[in-house]
Structure formats: C-alpha cells, structure tokens
N, C-alpha and C. Protein backbone atom coordinates (compact mmCIF):
# COMPACT_ATOMS: atom_id res chain seq x y z
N UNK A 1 158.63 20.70 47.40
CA UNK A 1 158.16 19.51 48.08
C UNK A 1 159.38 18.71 48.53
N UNK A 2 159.09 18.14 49.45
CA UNK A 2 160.66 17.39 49.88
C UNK A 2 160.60 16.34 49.72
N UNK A 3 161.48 15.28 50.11
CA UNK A 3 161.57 13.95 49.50
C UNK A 3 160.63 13.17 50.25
N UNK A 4 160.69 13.55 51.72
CA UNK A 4 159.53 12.64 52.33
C UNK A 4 157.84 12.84 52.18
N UNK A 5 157.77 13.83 51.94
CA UNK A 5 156.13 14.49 51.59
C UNK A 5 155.96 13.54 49.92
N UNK A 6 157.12 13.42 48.99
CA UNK A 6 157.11 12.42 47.82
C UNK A 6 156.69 11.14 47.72
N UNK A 7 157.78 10.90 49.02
CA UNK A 7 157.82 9.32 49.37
C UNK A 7 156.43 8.88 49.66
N UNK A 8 155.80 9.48 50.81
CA UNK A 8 154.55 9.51 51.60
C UNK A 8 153.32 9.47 50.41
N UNK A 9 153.45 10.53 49.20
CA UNK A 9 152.21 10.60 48.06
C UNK A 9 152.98 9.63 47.41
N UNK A 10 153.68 8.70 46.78
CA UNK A 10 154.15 7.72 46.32
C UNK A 10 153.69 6.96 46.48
N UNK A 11 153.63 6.49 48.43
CA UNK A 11 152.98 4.92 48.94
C UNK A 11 151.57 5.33 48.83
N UNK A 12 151.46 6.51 49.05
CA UNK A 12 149.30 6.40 48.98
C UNK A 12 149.07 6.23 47.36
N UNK A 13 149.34 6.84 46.69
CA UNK A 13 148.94 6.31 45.03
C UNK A 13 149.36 5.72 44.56
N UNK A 14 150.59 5.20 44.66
CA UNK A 14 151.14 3.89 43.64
C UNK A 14 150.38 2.63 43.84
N UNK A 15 149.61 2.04 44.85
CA UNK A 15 148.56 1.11 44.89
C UNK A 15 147.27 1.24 43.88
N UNK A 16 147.53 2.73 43.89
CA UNK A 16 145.91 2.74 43.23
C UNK A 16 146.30 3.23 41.78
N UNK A 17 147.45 3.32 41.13
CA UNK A 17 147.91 3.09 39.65
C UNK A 17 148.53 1.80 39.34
N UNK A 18 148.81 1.22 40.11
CA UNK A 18 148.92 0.11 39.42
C UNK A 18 147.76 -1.14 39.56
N UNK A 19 146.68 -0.94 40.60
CA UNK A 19 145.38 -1.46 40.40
C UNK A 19 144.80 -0.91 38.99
N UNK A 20 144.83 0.10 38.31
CA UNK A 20 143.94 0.37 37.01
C UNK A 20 144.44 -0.21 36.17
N UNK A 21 143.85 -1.48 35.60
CA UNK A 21 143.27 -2.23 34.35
C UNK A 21 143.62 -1.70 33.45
N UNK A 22 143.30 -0.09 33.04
CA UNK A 22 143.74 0.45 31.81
C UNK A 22 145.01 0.80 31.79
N UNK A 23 145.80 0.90 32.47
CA UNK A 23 147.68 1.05 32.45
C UNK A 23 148.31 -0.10 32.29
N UNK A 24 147.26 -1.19 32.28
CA UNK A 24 148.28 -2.84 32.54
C UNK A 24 147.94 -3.70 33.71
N UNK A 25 148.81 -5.12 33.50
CA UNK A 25 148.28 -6.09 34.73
C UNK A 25 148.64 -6.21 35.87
N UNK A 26 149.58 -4.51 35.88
CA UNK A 26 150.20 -4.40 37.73
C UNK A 26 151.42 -4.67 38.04
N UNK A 27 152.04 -5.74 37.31
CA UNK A 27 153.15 -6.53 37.39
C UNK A 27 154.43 -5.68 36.58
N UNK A 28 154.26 -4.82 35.70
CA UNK A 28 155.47 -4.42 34.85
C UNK A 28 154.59 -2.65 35.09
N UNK A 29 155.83 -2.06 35.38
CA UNK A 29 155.48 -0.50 35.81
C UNK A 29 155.80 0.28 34.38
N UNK A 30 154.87 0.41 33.98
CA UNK A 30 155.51 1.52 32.52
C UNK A 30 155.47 3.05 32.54
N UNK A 31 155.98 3.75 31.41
CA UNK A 31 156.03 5.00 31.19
C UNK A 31 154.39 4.90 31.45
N UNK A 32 153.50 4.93 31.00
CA UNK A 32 152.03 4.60 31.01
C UNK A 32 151.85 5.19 32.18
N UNK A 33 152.45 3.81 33.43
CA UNK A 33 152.38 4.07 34.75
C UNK A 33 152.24 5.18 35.23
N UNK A 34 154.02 5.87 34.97
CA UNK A 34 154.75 6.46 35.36
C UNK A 34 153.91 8.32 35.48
N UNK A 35 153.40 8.44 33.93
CA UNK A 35 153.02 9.40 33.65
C UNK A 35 151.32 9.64 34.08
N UNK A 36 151.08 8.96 34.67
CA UNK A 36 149.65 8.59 35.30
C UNK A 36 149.98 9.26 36.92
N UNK A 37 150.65 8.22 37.41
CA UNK A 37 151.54 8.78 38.75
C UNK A 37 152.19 10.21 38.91
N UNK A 38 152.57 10.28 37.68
CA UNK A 38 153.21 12.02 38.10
C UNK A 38 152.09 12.92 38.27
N UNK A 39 151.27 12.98 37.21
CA UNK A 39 150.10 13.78 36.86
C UNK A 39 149.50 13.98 38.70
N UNK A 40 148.88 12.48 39.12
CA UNK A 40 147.83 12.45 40.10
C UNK A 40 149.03 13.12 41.21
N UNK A 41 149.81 12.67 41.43
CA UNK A 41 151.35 13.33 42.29
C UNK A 41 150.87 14.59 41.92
N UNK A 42 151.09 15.12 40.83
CA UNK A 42 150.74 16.84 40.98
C UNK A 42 149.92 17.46 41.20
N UNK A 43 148.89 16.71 41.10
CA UNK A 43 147.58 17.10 41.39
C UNK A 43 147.36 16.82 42.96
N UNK A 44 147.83 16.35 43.94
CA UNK A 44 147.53 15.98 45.38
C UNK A 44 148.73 17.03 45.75
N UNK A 45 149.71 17.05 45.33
CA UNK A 45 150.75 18.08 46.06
C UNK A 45 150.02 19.31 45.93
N UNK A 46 149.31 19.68 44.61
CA UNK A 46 149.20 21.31 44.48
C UNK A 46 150.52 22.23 43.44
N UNK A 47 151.41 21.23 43.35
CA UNK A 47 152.54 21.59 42.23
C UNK A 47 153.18 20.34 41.42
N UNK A 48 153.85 21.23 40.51
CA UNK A 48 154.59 20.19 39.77
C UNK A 48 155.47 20.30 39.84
N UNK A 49 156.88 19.00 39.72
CA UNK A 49 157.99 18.65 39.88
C UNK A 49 158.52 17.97 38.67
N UNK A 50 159.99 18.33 38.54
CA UNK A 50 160.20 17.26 37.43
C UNK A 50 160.36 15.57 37.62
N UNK A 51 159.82 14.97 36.66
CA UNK A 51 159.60 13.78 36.38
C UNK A 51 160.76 12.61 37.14
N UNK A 52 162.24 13.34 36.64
CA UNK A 52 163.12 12.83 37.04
C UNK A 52 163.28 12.64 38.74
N UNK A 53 162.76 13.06 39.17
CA UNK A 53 162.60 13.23 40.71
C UNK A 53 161.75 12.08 40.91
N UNK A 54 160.67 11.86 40.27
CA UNK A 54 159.72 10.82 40.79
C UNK A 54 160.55 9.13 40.52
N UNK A 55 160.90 9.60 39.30
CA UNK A 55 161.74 7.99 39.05
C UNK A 55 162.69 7.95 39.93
N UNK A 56 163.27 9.01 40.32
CA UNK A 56 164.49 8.92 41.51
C UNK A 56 163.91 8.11 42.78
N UNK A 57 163.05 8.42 42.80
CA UNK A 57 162.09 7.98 44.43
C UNK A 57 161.64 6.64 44.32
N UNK A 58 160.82 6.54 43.55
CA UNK A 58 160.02 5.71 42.66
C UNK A 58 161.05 4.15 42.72
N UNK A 59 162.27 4.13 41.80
CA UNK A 59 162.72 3.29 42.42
C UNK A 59 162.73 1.82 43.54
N UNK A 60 163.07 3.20 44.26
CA UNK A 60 163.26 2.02 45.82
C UNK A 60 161.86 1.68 46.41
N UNK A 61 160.76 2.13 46.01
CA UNK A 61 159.27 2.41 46.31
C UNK A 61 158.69 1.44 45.75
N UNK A 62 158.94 0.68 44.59
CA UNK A 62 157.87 -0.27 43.68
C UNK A 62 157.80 -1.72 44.69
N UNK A 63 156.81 -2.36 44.86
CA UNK A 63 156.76 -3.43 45.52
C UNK A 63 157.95 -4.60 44.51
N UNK A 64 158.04 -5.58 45.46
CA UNK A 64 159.12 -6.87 45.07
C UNK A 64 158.57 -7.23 43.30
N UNK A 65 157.49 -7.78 43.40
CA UNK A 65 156.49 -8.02 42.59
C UNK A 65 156.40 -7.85 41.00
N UNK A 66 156.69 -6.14 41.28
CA UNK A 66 156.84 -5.07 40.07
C UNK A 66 157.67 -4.94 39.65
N UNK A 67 158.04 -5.04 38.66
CA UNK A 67 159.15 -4.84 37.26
C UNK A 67 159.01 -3.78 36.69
N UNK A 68 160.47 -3.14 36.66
CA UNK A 68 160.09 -1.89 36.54
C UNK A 68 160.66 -1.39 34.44
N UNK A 69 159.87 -0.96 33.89
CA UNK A 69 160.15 -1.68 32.50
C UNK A 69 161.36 -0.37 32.13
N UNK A 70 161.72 -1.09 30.90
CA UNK A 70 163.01 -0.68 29.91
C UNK A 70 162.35 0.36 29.52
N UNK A 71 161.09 0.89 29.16
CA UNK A 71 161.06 2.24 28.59
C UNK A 71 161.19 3.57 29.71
N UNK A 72 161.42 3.10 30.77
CA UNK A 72 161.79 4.29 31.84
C UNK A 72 162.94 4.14 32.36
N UNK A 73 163.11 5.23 31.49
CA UNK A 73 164.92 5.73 32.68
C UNK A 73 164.68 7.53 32.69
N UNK A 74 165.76 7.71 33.12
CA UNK A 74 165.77 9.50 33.42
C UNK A 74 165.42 10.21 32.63
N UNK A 75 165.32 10.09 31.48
CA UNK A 75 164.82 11.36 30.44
C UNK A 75 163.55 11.04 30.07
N UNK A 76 162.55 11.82 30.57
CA UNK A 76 160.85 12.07 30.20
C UNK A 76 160.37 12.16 28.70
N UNK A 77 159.50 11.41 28.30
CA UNK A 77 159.38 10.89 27.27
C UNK A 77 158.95 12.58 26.86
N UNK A 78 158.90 12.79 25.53
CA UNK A 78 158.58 14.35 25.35
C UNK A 78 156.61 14.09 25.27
N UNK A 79 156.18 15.48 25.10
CA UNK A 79 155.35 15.32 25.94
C UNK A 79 153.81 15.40 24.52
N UNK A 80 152.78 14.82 24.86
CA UNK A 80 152.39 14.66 23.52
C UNK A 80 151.43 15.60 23.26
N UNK A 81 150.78 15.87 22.26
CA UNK A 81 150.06 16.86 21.13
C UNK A 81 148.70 16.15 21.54
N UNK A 82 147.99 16.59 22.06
CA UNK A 82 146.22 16.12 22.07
C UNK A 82 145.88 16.93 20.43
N UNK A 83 146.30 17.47 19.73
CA UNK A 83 146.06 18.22 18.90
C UNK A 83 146.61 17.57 17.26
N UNK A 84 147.71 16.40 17.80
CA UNK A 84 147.94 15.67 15.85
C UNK A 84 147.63 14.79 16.31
C-alpha cells in the first residue's frame, strides 16, 4: 500500500474513530485509538501493515484539536490474549 492510498484511508476513518464514545472524548488520541484505526485500516485496504507506518502518517493527519497521547510512540504495544 503506498503512502497516499494510507493517507487517503486515514482522512476517511479517523473522523469516525475518534467520534466513538467508547475509545474516549475525541480530544486525546490513544493507543485505544490507534489500535481501533489500524484494525478498520486493515480491514478497508484488504491487508495488513505494520503499525509503525500508521503512527508515521498518523502524525501529521490528527486534527489541531487532538492530542496525541504519551502512550503512543513507535513500538506497538504487544498484542493481547482474548484467552487470559
């Protein structure tokens, strides 16, 4: 996927993750966010990419507004157990 086909699924869903109530009040972008956004990102591309790519983009992409929080930087939180 290239950076602009990213950019492009970035601006169409990042409105509509940070409108959901259940991630937070919109204003502070979390891992929460983040990992909500990648998922639906992979699911509209048809593949998956690493994470670090989206925060790369992601970045310069968040409206003025949005704060982008301390628990996201480059290394992807590890990934969790539906199972413990």
């Amino acid at each position: 996927m290239s950076t602009a086909e990213l950019d492009a699924l970035i601006d169409r869903l990042l409105p509509r993750v940070l409108a959901d109530r259940d991630l937070g009040d919109g204003r502070v972008f979390t891992r929460l966010h983040l990992q909500h956004l990648w998922a639906l990102s992979c699911l509209y591309a048809g593949q998956c990419y690493d994470e670090t790519l989206l925060i790369d983009r992601l970045t310069t992409r968040l409206p003025r507004h949005v704060i982008l929080s301390q628990d996201i930087n480059t290394v992807p939180a590890p990934p969790r157990s539906y199972y413990s």
